[in-house]
Every structure is written in C-alpha cells, then in structure tokens.
Protein backbone atom coordinates (compact mmCIF):
# COMPACT_ATOMS: atom_id res chain seq x y z
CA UNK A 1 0.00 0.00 0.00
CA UNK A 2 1.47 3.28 -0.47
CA UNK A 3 2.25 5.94 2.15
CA UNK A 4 2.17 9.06 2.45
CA UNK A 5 5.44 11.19 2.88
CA UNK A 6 6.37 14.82 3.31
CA UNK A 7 9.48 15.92 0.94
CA UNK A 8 10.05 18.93 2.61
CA UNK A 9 9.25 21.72 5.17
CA UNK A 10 9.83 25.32 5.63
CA UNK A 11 8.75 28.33 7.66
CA UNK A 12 9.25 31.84 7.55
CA UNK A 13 9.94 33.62 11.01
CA UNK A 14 7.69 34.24 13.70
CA UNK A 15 6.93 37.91 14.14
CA UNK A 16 5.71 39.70 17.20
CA UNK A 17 2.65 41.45 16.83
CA UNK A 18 2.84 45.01 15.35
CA UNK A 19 6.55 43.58 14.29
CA UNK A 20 9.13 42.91 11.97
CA UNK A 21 6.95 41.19 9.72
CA UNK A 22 3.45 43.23 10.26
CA UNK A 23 4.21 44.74 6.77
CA UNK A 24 4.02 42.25 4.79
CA UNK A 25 0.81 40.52 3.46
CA UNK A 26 -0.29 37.44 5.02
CA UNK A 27 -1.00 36.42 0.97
CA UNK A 28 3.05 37.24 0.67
CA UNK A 29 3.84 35.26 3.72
CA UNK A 30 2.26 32.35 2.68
CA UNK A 31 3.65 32.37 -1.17
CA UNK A 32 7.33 32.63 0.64
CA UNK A 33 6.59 29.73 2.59
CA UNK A 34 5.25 27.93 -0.21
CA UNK A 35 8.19 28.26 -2.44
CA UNK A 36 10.58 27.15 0.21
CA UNK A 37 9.48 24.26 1.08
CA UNK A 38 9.06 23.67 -2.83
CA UNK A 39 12.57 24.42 -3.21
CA UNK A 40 14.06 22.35 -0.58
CA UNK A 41 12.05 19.27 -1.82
CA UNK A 42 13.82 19.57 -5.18
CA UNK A 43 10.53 20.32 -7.25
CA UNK A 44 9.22 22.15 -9.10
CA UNK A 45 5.77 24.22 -8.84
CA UNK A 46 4.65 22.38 -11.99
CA UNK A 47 4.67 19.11 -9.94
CA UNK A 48 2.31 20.55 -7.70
CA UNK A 49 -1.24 19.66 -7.93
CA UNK A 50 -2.94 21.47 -5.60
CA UNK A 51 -2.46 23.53 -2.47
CA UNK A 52 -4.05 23.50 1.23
CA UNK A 53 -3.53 26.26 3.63
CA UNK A 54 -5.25 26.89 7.35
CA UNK A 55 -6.10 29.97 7.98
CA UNK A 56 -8.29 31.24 10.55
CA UNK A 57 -9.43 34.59 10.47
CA UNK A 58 -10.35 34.66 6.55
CA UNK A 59 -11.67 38.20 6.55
CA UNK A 60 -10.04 41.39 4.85
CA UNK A 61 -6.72 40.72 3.62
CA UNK A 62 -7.32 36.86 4.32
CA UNK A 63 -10.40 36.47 2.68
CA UNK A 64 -11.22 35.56 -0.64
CA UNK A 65 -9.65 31.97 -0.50
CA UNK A 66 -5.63 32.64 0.72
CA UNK A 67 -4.59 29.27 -0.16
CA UNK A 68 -5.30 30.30 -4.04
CA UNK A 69 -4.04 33.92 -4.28
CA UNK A 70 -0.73 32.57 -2.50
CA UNK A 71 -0.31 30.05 -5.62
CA UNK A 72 -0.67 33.35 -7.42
CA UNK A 73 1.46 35.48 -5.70
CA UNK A 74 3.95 32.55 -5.47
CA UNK A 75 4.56 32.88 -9.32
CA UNK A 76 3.10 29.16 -10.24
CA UNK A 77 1.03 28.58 -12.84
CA UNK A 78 -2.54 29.69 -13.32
CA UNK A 79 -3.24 26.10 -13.46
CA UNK A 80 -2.62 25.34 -9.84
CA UNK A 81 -5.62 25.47 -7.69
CA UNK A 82 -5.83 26.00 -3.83
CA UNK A 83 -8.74 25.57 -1.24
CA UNK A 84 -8.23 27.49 2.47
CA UNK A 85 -9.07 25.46 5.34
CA UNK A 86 -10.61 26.85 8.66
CA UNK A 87 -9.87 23.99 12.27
CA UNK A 88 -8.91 27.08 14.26
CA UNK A 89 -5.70 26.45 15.68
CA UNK A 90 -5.25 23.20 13.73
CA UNK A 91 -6.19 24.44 10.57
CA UNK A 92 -2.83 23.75 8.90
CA UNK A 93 -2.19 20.66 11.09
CA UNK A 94 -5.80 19.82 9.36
CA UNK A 95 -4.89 20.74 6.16
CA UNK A 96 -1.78 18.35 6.12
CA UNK A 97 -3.82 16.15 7.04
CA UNK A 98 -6.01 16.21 4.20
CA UNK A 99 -3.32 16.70 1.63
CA UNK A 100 -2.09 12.89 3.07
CA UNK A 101 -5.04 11.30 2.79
CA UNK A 102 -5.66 12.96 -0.73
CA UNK A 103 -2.39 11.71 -2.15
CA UNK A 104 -2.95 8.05 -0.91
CA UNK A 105 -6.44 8.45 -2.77
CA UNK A 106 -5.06 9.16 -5.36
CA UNK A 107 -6.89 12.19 -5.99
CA UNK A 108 -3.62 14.10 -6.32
CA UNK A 109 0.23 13.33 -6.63
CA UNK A 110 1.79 16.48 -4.85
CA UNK A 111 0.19 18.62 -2.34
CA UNK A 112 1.81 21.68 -1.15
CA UNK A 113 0.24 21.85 2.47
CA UNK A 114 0.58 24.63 5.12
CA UNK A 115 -0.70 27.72 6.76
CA UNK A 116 -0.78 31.21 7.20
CA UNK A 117 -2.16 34.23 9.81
CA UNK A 118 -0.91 37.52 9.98
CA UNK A 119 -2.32 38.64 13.22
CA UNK A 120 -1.04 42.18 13.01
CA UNK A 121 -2.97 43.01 9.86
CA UNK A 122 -6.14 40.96 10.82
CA UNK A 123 -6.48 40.63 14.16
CA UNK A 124 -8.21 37.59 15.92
CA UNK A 125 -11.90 38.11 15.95
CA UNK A 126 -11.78 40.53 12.99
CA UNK A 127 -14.71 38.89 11.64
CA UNK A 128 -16.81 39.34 14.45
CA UNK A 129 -17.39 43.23 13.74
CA UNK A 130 -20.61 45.19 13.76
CA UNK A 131 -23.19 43.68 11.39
CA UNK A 132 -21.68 40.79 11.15
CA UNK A 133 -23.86 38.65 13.66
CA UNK A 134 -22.79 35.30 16.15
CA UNK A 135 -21.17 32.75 15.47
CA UNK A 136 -22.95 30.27 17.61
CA UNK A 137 -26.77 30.81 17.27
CA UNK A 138 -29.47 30.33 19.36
CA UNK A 139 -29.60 26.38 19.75
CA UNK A 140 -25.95 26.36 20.68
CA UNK A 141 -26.05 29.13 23.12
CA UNK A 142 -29.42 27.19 24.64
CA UNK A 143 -27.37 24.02 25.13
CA UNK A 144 -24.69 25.25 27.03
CA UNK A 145 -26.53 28.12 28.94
CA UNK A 146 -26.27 26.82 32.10
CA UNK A 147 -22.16 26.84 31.59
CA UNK A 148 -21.41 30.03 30.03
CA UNK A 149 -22.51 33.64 30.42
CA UNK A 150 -25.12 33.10 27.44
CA UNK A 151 -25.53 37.51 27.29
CA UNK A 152 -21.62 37.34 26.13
CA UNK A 153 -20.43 37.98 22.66
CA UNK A 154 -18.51 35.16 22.58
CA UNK A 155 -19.68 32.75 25.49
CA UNK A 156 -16.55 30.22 24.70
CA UNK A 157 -13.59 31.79 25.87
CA UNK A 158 -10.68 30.15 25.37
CA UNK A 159 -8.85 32.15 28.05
CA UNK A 160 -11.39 31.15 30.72
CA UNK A 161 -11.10 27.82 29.74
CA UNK A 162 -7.37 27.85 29.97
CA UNK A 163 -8.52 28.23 33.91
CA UNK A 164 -10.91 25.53 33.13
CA UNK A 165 -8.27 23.03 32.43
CA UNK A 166 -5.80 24.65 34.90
CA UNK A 167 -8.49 24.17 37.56
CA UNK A 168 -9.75 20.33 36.42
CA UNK A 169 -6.22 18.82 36.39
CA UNK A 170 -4.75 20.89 39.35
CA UNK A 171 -1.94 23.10 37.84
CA UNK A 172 -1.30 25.69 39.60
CA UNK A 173 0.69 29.37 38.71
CA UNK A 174 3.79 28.20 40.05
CA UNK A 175 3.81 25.24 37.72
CA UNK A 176 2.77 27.76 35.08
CA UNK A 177 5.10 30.30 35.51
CA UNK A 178 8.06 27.82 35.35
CA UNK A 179 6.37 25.81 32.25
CA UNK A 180 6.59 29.67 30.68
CA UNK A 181 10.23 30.02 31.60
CA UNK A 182 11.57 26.65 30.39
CA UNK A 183 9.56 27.49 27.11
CA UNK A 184 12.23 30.83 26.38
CA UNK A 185 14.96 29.27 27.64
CA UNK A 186 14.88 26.39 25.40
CA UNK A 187 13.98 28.42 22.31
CA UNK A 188 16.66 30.47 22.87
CA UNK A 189 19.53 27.66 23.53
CA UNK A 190 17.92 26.40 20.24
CA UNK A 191 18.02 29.42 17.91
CA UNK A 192 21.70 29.89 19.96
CA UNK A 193 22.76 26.67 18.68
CA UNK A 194 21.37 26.96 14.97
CA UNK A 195 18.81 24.35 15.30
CA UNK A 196 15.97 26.06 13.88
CA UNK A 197 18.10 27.67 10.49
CA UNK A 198 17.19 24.52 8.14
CA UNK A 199 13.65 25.18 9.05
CA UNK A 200 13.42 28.92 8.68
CA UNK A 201 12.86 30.93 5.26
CA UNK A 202 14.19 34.93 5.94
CA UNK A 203 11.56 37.11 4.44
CA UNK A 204 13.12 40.23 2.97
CA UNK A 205 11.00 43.40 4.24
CA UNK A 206 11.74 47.23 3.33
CA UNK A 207 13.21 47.36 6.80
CA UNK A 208 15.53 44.46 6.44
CA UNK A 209 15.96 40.80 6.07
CA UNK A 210 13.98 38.98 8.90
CA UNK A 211 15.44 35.79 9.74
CA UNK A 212 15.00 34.73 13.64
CA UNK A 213 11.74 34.34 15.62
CA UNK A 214 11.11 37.82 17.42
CA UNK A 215 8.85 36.15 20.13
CA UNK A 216 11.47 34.82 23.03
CA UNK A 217 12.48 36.67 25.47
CA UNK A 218 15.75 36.08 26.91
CA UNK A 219 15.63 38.34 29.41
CA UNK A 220 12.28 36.74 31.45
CA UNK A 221 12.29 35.05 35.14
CA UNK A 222 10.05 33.85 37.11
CA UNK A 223 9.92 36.85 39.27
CA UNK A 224 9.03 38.37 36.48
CA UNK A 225 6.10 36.30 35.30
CA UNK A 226 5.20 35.53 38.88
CA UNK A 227 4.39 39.68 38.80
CA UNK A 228 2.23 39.68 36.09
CA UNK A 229 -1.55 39.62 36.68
CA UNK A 230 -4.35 37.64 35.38
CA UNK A 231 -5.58 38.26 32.45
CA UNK A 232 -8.93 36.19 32.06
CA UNK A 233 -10.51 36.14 35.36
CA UNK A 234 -9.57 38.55 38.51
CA UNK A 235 -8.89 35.24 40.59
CA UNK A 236 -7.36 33.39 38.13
CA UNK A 237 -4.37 32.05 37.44
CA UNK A 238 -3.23 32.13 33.68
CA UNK A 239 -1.37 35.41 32.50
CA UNK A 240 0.22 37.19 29.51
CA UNK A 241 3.74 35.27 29.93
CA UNK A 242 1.89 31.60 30.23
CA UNK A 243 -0.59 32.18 27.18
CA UNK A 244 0.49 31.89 24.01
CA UNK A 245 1.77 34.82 22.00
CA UNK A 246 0.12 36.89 18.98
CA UNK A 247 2.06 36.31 16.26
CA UNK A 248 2.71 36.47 12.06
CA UNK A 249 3.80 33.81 9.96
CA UNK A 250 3.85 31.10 7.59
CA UNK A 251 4.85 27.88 7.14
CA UNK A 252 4.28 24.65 4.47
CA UNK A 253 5.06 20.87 3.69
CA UNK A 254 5.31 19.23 0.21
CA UNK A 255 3.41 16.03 0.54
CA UNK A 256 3.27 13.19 -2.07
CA UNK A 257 3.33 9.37 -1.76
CA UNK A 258 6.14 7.10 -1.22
CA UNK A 259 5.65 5.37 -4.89
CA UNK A 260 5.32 9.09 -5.95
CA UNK A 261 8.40 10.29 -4.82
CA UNK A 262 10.18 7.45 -6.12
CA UNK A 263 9.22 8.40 -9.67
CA UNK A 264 10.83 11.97 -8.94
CA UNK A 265 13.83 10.25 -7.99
CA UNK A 266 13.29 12.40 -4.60
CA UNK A 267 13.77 11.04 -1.22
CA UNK A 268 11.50 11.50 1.57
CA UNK A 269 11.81 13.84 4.96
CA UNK A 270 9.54 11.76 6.78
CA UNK A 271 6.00 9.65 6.37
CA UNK A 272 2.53 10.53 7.88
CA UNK A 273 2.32 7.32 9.83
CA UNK A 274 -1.48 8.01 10.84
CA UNK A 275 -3.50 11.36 11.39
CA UNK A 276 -6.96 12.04 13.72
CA UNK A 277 -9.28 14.69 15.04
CA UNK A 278 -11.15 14.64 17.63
CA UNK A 279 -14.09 16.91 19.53
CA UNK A 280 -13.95 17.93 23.02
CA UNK A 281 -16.60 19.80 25.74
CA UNK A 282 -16.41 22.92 24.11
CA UNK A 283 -16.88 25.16 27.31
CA UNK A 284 -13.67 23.10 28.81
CA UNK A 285 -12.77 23.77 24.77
CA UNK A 286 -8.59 23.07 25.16
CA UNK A 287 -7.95 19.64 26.64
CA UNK A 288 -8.90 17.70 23.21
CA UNK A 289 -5.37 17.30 23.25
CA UNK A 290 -5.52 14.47 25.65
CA UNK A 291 -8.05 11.94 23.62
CA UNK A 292 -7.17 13.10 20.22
CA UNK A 293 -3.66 11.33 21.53
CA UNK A 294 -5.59 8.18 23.62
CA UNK A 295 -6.93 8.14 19.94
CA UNK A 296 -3.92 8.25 17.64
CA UNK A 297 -2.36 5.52 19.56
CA UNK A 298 -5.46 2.97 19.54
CA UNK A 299 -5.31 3.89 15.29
CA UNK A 300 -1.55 3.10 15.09
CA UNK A 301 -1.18 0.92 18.00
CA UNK A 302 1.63 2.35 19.67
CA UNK A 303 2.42 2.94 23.13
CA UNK A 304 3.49 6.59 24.21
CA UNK A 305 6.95 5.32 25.08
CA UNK A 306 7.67 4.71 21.31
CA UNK A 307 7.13 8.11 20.98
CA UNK A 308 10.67 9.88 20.56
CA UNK A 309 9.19 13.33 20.81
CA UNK A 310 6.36 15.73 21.62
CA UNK A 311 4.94 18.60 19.91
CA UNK A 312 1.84 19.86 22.05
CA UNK A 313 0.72 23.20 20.80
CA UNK A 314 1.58 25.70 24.32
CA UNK A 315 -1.76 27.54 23.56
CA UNK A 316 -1.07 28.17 27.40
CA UNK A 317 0.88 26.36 29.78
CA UNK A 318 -2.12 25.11 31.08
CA UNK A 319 -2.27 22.87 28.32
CA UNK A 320 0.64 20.85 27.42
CA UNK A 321 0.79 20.25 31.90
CA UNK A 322 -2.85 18.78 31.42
CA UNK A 323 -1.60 16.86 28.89
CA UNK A 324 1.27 15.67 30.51
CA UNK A 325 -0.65 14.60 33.70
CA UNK A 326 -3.19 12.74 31.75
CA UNK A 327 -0.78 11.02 29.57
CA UNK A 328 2.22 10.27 32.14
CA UNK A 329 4.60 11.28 29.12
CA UNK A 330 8.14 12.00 29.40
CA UNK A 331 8.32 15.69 30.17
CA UNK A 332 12.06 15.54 28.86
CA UNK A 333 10.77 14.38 25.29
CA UNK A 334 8.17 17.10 25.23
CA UNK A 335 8.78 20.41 23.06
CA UNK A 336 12.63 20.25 23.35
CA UNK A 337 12.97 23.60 21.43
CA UNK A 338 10.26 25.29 22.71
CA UNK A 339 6.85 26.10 22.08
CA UNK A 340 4.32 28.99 21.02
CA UNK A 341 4.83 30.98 24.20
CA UNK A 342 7.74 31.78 23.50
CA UNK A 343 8.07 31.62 19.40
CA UNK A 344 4.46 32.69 19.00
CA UNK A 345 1.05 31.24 17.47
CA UNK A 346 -0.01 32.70 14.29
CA UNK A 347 -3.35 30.93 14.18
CA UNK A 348 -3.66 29.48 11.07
CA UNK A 349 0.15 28.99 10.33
CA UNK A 350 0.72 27.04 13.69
CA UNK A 351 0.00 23.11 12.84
CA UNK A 352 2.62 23.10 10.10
CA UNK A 353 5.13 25.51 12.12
CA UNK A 354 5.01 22.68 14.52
CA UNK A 355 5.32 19.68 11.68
CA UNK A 356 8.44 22.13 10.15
CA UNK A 357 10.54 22.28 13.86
CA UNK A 358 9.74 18.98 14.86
CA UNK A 359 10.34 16.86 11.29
CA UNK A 360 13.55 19.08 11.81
CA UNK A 361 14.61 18.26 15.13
CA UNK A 362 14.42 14.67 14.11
CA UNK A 363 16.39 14.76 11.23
CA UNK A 364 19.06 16.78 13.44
CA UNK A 365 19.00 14.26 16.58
CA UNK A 366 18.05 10.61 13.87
CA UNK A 367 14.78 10.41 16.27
CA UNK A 368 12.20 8.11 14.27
CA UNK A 369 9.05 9.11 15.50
CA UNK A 370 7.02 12.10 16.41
CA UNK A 371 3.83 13.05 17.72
CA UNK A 372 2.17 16.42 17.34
CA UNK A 373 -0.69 17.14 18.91
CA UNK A 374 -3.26 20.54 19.24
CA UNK A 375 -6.37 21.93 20.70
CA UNK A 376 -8.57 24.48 19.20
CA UNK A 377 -11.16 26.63 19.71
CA UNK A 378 -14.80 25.17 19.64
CA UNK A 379 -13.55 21.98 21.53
CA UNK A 380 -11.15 20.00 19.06
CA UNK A 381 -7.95 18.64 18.39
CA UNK A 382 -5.82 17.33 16.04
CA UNK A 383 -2.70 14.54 16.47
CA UNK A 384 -0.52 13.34 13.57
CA UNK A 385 2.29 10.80 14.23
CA UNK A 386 5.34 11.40 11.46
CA UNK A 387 8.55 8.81 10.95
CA UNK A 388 11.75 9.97 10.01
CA UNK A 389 12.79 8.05 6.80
C-alpha cells in the first residue's frame, strides 16, 4: 500500500505582533513559505497539484480563498488550484492532514500543504465586527446556557477555559510560571545553537531581512512572570507570559506518496504514519489534546513510550501540563525547542510551524518518530504521528 510522505518543510519567522513582519501581506507570507518548502524538496511548482492552507481569520486581507491567491502570488502557474481550510488552531495541522489522505487516494500526486495568519494586519476576531452577527446561534447558546454567560459575545472563551483546564487537572501558577520560563529558555539555547536555520525561510521586508523568531524573550524570570496579573478572570491564574503569543507567519510541507516520490527520484523527509481529530466539551474547549492522543495511539497501536518526541501546541501552559498529567509522558521528550509561548502562534500557520521544527529536530537528533498534537477553539484537536525516513 502506499504511504504518504512529506518531501520537505519550511517556515518563515515568527513575528511579534505590530513587528518585523506586520508589513508584509499574510497572501506574501504564505507564497514565501510555499516556495521554500518547494525548493528544498527539489521540485518544481509544476509538480504541484494542488495547495491547502489553514487559515483562521479569513476576513479582509485573508479572505477571498488565501490558499489560491498565494499560488498566485507565489509565481506558479494559473493552473494550480488552492482551497483554504478553517480547524482554528489546527487548521494547517488539518490541512496536512487532508493533503495525506488525498495523495494516498489518489486524488492528487503532490500537495503543497501549510498555513498562514498575519495577526497584526487581521487581528483575531476581525470577523466578528458590527453587522456581522454570532457565530454560535441560538440552539448552541441554549445548550450550554447553564455553563457560560449566554448575554456574552462570545460565550466560549478560550482564556477562561485555559482556567478551566488549569483548575480540572490541578496546575497551579507556580507550575505555570516555570512551564513559561523553560519554554524561552529552550527556544533560545535552540536558535543559539542553529537548530531552527534549516527550518526557517528569511523574508526580505523594506526594513531588512527577517530571519530569527522575534517572540522569546531572553531576558524573562520567574519573578518576572510571577508579577504579572491575570488576564482572564480577577482570581485566576493564567497570565500574559503563560498564554500563548500573537504572532505572524507562515509555514508549508510538500506532501506526495512514497511510490510518488520514487518516480521523482526524490527522497522522503519523513511519512505521515497516521492522522486524527477529535471533539472535546467545548466550554472546557482546550484539553482535546488528551483523547485526540488516547486516539492516535489505539489507530496506530503504539504505546506513548515509542514516541521519541512531543509537539503539544503551548496555547497556554495550562495545556501541554494537562496533557502531561493525563498522559504520564516523558516531560524531557516534550517540546525540546520550545513552544508557542515563547516563538508565537499565528493561528492558522501554527499546525505546520510545529510539523516544520519537529520533522527538523528529528532529522538533526536521527529520532524516528514524532507526535504532534493541538487543541482548538470550539472543543477539538488534532494529532498526527510522522517517521523519520
């Protein structure tokens, strides 16, 4: 049977918000990612049947189908098509996803499979402005009444149920705080050592070249996020430095099959060994991490210790120490280089940022397997498991 395989991955930087790369066009951002990854697999864009991006707030600049005006602005051929998908926070995760199972269909032969959010230019909830009515409706906001504050805008908050999950599994700030810290420190003694060059793309802006992640900050302690005050709920808990930060960027995989690849006379990064989703309680909405994984080891019938490392998106610390409680994982296998709190979370972007450092840190350290795994808003969660070939 054949497999599916990703021939390359690439990412452009992570910029802050109102940053280094809040110039440039999320379209832009995604067609540099794009060509990359195309690059480093060795192909070219006429091998390319089709393209999948995630992005989440499709509105304004990101509306009118990204995935397709970044094959434009990407310089490919007219003849490429591209379809945006929206799994919140997963939605590039997803979209891999769907390029792997589209390929082993045989629907397609390459997929060029990614994300992109510039959260500068369009904010998060941009499409929630005046006219544009809720999300949710009446039925929804009726089932779950007794849970949330129904008279809200936006009765699922993702920040309150960061205190949710906090609060269920027993994590308290201190364990926060320090989750926070360890996140900066080991970007930084990654981006020190070089580790995350072969992944990143430098964009070229009119102020400069941008070629490092502008989230971590070097210069944190835990004093320092132990003064920082709740930002969700008065008596809560989760804060600015142990939430996940506002970010812009791209990132993309080339995906084909195995048999595929050997006709290119191209060898393989790694192959998507298996791939779920799950739904969760969405007022709890951010521990789907935990049976999305209880689920993508039933499908591939491994047990967690033949797991080599851990990518679980750091929405907020909350999340990955839920996880890790739950799952009795190795806390020393878990994001070795760091996660979004301190390289950032450009929404739609994030799923394949974590596929492109992960597949990399493999590669770098000959580790054969990987599991990624992330929740999203609306109660869901996506896990892929990748091998290193």
């Amino acid at each position: 049977m054949p497999e599916a395989v990703v021939l390359a991955a690439a990412r452009t930087p992570l910029g802050r918000r109102g940053g280094a790369l809040a110039g440039v066009h999320a379209v832009d951002l995604a067609a540099h990612a794009m060509n990359a990854a195309l690059e480093r697999s060795g192909l070219g864009p006429d091998a390319v049947d089709d393209v999948v991006l995630g992005c989440v707030s499709q509105v304004g600049e990101q509306s009118w189908n990204v995935a397709r005006n970044a094959v434009l602005a990407a310089g490919w051929p007219d003849a490429i098509p591209g379809t945006t998908v929206d799994r919140q926070c997963g939605s590039s995760q997803q979209a891999v996803a769907f390029a792997a199972a589209a390929v082993l269909a045989g629907h397609a032969d390459v997929i060029v499979a990614g994300g992109v959010e510039s959260m500068s230019r369009v904010p998060m909830g941009s499409s929630l402005g005046a006219g544009a009515g809720e999300p949710y409706g009446p039925a929804v906001r009726e089932r779950y009444a007794a849970q949330v504050d129904a008279a809200a805008a936006m009765p699922f908050n993702q920040g309150v149920a960061a205190e949710r999950v906090a609060a269920r599994y027993g994590i308290g700030r201190e364990a926060m705080d320090a989750f926070a810290l360890a996140s900066h420190e080991k970007a930084a003694a990654a981006a020190d050592k070089g580790l995350f060059a072969a992944e990143i793309a430098p964009v070229a802006t009119a102020a400069g070249t941008v070629g490092a992640d502008e989230g971590v900050r070097r210069d944190t302690s835990l004093e320092r996020l132990a003064g920082l005050k709740p930002v969700f709920q008065a008596d809560g808990s989760v804060t600015a430095g142990t939430s996940s930060q506002i970010s812009d960027g791209a990132a993309a995989l080339v995906v084909t099959t195995d048999a595929h690849a050997r006709r290119l006379g191209v060898r393989p990064l790694a192959r998507i060994a298996a791939a779920c989703a799950v739904g969760s309680d969405p007022v709890l909405m951010l521990d789907g991490p935990i049976p999305a994984t209880a689920k993508i080891l039933r499908r591939t019938g491994l047990d967690l210790d033949e797991i080599d490392v851990f990518e679980v998106n750091e929405a907020f610390s909350a999340i990955p120490l839920a996880w890790l409680a739950e799952t009795g994982a190795d806390e020393e296998r878990l994001n070795p280089n760091g996660g979004a709190i301190a390289l950032g979370h450009p929404l739609g972007a994030s799923g394949a940022r974590l596929a492109a450092t992960m597949l990399h840190h493999m590669r770098e350290t000959g580790l054969r397997r990987g599991l990624q795994v992330m929740c999203e808003g609306g109660g869901m969660a996506n896990a892929t498991v990748f091998e290193l070939l």
